[in-house]
C-alpha atoms as a PDB file:
ATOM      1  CA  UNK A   1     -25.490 -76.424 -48.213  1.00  0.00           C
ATOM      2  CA  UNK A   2     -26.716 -78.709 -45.235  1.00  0.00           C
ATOM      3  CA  UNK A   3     -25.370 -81.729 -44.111  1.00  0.00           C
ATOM      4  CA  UNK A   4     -26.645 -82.474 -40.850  1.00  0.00           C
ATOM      5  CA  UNK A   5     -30.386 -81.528 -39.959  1.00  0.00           C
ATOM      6  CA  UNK A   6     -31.587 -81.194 -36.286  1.00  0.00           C
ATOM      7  CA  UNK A   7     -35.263 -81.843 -36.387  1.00  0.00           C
ATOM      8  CA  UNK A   8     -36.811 -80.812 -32.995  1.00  0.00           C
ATOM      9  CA  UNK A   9     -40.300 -82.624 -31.852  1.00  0.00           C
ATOM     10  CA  UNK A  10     -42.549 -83.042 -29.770  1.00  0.00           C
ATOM     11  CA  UNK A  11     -45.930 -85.334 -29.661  1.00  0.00           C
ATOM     12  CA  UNK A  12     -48.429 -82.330 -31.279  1.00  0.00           C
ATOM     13  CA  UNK A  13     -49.637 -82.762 -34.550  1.00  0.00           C
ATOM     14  CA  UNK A  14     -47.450 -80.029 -35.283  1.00  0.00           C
ATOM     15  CA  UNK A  15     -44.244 -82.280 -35.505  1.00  0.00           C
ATOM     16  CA  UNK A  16     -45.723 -84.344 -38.500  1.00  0.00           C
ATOM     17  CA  UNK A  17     -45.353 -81.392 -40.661  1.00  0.00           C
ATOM     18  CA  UNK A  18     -42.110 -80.015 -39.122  1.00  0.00           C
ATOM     19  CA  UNK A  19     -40.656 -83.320 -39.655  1.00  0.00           C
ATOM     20  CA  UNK A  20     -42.189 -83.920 -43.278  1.00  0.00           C
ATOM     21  CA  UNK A  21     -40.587 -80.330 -44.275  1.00  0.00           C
ATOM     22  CA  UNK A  22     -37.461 -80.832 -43.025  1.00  0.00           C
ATOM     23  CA  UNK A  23     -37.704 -84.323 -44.432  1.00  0.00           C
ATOM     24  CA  UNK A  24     -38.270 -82.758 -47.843  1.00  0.00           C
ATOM     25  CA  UNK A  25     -34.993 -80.660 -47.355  1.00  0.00           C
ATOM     26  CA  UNK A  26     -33.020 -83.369 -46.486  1.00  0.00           C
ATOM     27  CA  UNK A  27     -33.758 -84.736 -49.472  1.00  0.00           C
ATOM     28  CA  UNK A  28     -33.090 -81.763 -51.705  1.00  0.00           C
ATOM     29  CA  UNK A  29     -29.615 -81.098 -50.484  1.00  0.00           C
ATOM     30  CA  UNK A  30     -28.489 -84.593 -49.511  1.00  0.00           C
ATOM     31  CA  UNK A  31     -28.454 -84.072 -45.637  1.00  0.00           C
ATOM     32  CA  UNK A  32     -28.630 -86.788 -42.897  1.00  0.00           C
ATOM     33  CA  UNK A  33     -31.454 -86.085 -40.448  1.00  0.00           C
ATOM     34  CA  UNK A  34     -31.269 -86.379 -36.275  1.00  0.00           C
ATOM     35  CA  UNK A  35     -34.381 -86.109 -34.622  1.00  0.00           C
ATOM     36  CA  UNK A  36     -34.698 -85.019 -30.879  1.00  0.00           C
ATOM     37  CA  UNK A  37     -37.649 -85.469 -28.464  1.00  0.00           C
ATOM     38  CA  UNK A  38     -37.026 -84.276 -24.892  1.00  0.00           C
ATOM     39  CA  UNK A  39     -39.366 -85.603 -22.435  1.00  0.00           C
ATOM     40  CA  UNK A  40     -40.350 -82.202 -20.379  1.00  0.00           C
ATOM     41  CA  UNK A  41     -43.400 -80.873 -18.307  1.00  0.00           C
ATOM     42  CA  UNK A  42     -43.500 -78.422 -20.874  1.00  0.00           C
ATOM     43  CA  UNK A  43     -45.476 -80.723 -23.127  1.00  0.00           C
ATOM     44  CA  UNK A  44     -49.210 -81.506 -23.493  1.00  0.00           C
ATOM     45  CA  UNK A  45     -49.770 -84.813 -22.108  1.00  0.00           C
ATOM     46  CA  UNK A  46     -46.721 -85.094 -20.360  1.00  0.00           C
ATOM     47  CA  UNK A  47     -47.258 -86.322 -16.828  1.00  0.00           C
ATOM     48  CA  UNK A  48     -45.031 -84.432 -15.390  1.00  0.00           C
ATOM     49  CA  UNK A  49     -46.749 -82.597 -12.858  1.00  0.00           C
ATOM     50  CA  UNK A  50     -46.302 -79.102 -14.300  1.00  0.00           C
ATOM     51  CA  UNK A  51     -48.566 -78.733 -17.664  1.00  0.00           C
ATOM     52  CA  UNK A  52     -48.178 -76.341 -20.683  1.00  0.00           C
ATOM     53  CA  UNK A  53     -51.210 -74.420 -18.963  1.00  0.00           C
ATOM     54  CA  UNK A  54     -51.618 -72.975 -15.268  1.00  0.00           C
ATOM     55  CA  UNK A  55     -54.805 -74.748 -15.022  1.00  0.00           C
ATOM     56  CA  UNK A  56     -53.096 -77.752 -16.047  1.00  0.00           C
ATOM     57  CA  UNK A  57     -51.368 -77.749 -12.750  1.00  0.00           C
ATOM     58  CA  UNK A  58     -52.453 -81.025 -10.897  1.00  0.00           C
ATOM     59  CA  UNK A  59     -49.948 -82.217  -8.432  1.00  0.00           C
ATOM     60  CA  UNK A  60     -50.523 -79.226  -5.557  1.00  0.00           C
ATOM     61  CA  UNK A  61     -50.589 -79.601  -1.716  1.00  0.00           C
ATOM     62  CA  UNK A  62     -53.427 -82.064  -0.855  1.00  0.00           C
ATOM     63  CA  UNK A  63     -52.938 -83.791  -3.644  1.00  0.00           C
ATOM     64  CA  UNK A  64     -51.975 -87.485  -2.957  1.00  0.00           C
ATOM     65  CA  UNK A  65     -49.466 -88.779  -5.713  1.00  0.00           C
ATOM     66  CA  UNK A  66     -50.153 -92.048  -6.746  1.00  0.00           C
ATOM     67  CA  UNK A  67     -46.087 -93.151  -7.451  1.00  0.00           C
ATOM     68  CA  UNK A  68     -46.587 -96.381  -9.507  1.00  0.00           C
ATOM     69  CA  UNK A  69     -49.508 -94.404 -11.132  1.00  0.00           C
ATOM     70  CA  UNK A  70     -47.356 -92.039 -12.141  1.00  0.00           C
ATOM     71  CA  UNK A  71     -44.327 -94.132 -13.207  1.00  0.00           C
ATOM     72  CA  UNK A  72     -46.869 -96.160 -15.003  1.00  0.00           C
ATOM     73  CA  UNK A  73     -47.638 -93.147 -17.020  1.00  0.00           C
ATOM     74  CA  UNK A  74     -44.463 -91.715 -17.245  1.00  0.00           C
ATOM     75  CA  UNK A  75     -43.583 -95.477 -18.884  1.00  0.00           C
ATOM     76  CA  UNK A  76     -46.311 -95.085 -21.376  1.00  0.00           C
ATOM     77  CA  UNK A  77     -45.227 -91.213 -22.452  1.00  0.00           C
ATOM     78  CA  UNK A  78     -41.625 -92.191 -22.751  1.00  0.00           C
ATOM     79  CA  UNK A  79     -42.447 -95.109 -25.140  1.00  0.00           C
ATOM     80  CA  UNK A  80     -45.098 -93.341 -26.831  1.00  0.00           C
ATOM     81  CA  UNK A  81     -43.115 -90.465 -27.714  1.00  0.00           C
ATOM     82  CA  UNK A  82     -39.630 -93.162 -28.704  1.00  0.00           C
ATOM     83  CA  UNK A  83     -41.715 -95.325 -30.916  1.00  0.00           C
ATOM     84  CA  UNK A  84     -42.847 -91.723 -32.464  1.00  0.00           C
ATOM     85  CA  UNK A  85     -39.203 -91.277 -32.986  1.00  0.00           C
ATOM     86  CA  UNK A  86     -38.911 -94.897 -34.505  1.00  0.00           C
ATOM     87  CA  UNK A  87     -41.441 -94.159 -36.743  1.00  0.00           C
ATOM     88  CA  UNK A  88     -39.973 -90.556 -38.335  1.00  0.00           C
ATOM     89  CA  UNK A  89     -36.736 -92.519 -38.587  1.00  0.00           C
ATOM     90  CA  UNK A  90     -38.147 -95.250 -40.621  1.00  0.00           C
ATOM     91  CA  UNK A  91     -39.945 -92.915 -42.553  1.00  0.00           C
ATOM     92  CA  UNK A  92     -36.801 -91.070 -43.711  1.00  0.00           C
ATOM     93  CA  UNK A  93     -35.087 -94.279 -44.303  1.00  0.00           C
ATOM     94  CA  UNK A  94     -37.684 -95.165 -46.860  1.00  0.00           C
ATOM     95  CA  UNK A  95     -37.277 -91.722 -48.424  1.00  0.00           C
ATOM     96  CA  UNK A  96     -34.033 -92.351 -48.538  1.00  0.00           C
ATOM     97  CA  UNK A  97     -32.342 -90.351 -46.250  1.00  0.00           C
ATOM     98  CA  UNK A  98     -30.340 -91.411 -43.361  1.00  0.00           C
ATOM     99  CA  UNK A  99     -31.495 -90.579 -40.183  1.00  0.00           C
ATOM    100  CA  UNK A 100     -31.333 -91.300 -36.642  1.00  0.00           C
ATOM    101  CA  UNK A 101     -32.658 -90.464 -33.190  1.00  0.00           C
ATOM    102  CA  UNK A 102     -32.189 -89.309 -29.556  1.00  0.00           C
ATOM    103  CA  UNK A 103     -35.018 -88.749 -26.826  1.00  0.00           C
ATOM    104  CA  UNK A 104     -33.779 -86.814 -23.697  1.00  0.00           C
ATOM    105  CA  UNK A 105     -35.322 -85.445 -20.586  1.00  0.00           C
ATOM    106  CA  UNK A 106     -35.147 -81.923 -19.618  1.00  0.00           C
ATOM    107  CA  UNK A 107     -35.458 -78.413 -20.799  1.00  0.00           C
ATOM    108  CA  UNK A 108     -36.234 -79.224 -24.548  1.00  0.00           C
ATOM    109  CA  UNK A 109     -34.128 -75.844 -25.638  1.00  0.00           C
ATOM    110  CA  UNK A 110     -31.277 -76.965 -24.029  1.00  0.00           C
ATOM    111  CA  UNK A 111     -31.616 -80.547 -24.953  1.00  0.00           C
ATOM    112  CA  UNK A 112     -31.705 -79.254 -28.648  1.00  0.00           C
ATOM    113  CA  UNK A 113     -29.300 -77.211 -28.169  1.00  0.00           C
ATOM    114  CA  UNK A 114     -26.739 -79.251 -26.745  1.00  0.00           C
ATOM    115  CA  UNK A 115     -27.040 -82.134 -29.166  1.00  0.00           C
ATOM    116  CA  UNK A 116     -26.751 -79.979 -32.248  1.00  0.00           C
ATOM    117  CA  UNK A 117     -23.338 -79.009 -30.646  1.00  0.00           C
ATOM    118  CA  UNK A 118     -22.525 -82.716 -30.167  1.00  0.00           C
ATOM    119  CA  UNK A 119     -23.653 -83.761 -33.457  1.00  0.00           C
ATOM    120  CA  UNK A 120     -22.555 -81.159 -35.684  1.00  0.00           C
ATOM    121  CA  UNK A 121     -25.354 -79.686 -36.712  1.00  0.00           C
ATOM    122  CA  UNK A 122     -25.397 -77.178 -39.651  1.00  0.00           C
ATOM    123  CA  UNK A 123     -29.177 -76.674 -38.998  1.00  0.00           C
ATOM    124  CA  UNK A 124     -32.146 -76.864 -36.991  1.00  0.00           C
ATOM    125  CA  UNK A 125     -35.899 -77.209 -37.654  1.00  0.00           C
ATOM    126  CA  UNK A 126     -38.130 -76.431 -34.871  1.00  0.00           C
ATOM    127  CA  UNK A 127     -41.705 -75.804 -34.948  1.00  0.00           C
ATOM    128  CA  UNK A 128     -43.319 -72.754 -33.072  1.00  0.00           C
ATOM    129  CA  UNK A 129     -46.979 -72.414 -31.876  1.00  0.00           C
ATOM    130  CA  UNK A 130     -47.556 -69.223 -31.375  1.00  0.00           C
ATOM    131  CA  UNK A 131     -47.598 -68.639 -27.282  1.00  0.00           C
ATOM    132  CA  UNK A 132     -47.571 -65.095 -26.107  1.00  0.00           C
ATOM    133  CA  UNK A 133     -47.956 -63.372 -22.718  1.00  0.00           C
ATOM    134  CA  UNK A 134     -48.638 -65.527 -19.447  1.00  0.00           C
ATOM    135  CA  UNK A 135     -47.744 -68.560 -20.634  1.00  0.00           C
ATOM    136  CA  UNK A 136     -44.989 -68.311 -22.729  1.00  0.00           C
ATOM    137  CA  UNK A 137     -43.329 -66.464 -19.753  1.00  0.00           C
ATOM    138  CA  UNK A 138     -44.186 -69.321 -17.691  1.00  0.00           C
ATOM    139  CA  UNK A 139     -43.299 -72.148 -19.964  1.00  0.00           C
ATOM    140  CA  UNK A 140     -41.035 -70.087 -22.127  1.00  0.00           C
ATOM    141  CA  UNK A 141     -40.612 -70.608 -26.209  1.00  0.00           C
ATOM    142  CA  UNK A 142     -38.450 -73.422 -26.809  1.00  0.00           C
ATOM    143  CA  UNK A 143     -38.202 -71.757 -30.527  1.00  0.00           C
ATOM    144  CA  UNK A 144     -37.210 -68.522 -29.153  1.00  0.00           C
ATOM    145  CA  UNK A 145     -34.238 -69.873 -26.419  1.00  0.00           C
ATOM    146  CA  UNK A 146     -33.109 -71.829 -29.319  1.00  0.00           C
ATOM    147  CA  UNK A 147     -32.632 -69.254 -31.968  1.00  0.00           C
ATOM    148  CA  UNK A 148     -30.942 -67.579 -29.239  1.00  0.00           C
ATOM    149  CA  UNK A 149     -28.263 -70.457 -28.240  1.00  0.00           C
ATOM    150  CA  UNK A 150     -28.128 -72.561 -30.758  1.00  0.00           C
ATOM    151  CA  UNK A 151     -24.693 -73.048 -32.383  1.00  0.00           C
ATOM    152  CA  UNK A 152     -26.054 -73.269 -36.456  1.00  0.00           C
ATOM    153  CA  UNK A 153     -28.663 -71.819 -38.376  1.00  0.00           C
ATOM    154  CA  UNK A 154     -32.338 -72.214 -37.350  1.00  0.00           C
ATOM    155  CA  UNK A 155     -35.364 -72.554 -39.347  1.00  0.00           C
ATOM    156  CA  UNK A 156     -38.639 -71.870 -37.431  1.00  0.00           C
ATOM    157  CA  UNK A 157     -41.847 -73.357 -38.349  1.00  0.00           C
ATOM    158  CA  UNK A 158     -44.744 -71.289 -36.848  1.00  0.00           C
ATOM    159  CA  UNK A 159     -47.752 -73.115 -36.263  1.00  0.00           C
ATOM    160  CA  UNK A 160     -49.978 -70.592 -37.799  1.00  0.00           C
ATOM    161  CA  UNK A 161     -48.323 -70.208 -41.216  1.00  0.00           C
ATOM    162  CA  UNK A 162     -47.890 -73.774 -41.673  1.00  0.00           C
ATOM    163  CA  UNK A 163     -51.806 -74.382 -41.112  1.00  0.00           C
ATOM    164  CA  UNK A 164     -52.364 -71.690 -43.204  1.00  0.00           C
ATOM    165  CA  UNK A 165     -50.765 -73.116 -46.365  1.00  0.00           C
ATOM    166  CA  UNK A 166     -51.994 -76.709 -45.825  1.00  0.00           C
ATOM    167  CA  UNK A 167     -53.797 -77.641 -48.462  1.00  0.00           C
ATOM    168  CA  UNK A 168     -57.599 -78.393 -48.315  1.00  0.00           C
ATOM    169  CA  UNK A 169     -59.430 -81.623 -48.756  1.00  0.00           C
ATOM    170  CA  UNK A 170     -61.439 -81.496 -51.742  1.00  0.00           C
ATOM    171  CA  UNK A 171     -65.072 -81.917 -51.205  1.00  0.00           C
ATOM    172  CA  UNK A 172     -66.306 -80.378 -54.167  1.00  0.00           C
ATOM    173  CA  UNK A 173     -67.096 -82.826 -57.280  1.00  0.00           C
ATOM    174  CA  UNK A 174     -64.650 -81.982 -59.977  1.00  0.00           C
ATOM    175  CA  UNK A 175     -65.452 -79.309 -62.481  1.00  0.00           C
ATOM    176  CA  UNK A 176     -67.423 -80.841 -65.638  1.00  0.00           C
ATOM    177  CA  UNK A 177     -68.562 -83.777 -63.698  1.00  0.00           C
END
């Protein structure tokens, strides 16, 4: 069935449960896992100066840009979001199922894209949460350009389903008690 398995994320909480899922898979049909993080302005908390929201905008005429402020905090994303990466892959190697990593910067569709061509990939997992109108015209759907380009089967995890099925913490005593 699947051999290779493209897991696509990003720092949101979303990416836990992408990641778990297509950890799960991996383990059901005995596929290796490669997980990709590209570092873009399309993410929350990214300091790029373009943010995933118009008013998020910060770096406009008048502005002064601190440099080594921003390299500073361009430092921290980058190893923030790698160590992220260290940690899925450790997971997975626990769970027993090879994996490895790659963090890029760019266009996150086209980073995906491109390394499931390099690697081989019979499928990839990406997570979608749910932007319409304005800004996904703006920002684009990263889910969207890569069900569109990719060059293997995509499975897309929309944000709303998946919080949807979650299961609940129990705060109820148990029945009989």
């Amino acid at each position: 069935m699947y051999h290779k398995i493209l897991v696509a994320v990003d720092n949101s909480p979303l990416s836990d449960t992408i990641f778990a899922q297509a950890l799960e898979l991996a383990q059901a049909t005995h596929a290796s896992l490669m997980l990709v993080h590209s570092l873009s302005g399309e993410e929350d908390g990214s300091p790029i100066p373009i943010g995933t929201r118009l008013d998020a905008i910060y770096w406009a005429p008048g502005t002064e840009l601190n440099l080594e402020a921003w390299r500073a905090e361009w430092t921290r994303y980058e190893t923030e979001n790698l160590e992220r990466l260290r940690q899925f892959a450790a997971r997975a190697h626990a769970a027993g199922v090879e994996a490895e990593f790659r963090q890029l910067v760019g266009s996150p569709g086209k980073a995906i894209c491109n390394v499931a061509q390099q690697w081989g990939a019979d499928l990839i997992v990406v997570g979608n949460r749910g932007r319409s109108g304005l800004s996904e015209l703006v920002l684009g759907s990263v889910s969207n350009y890569v069900m569109h380009r990719a060059p293997c089967s995509v499975l897309v995890l929309k944000a709303t389903a998946i919080t949807s099925t979650e299961p609940e913490h129990e705060t109820a005593a148990a029945p009989g008690v």
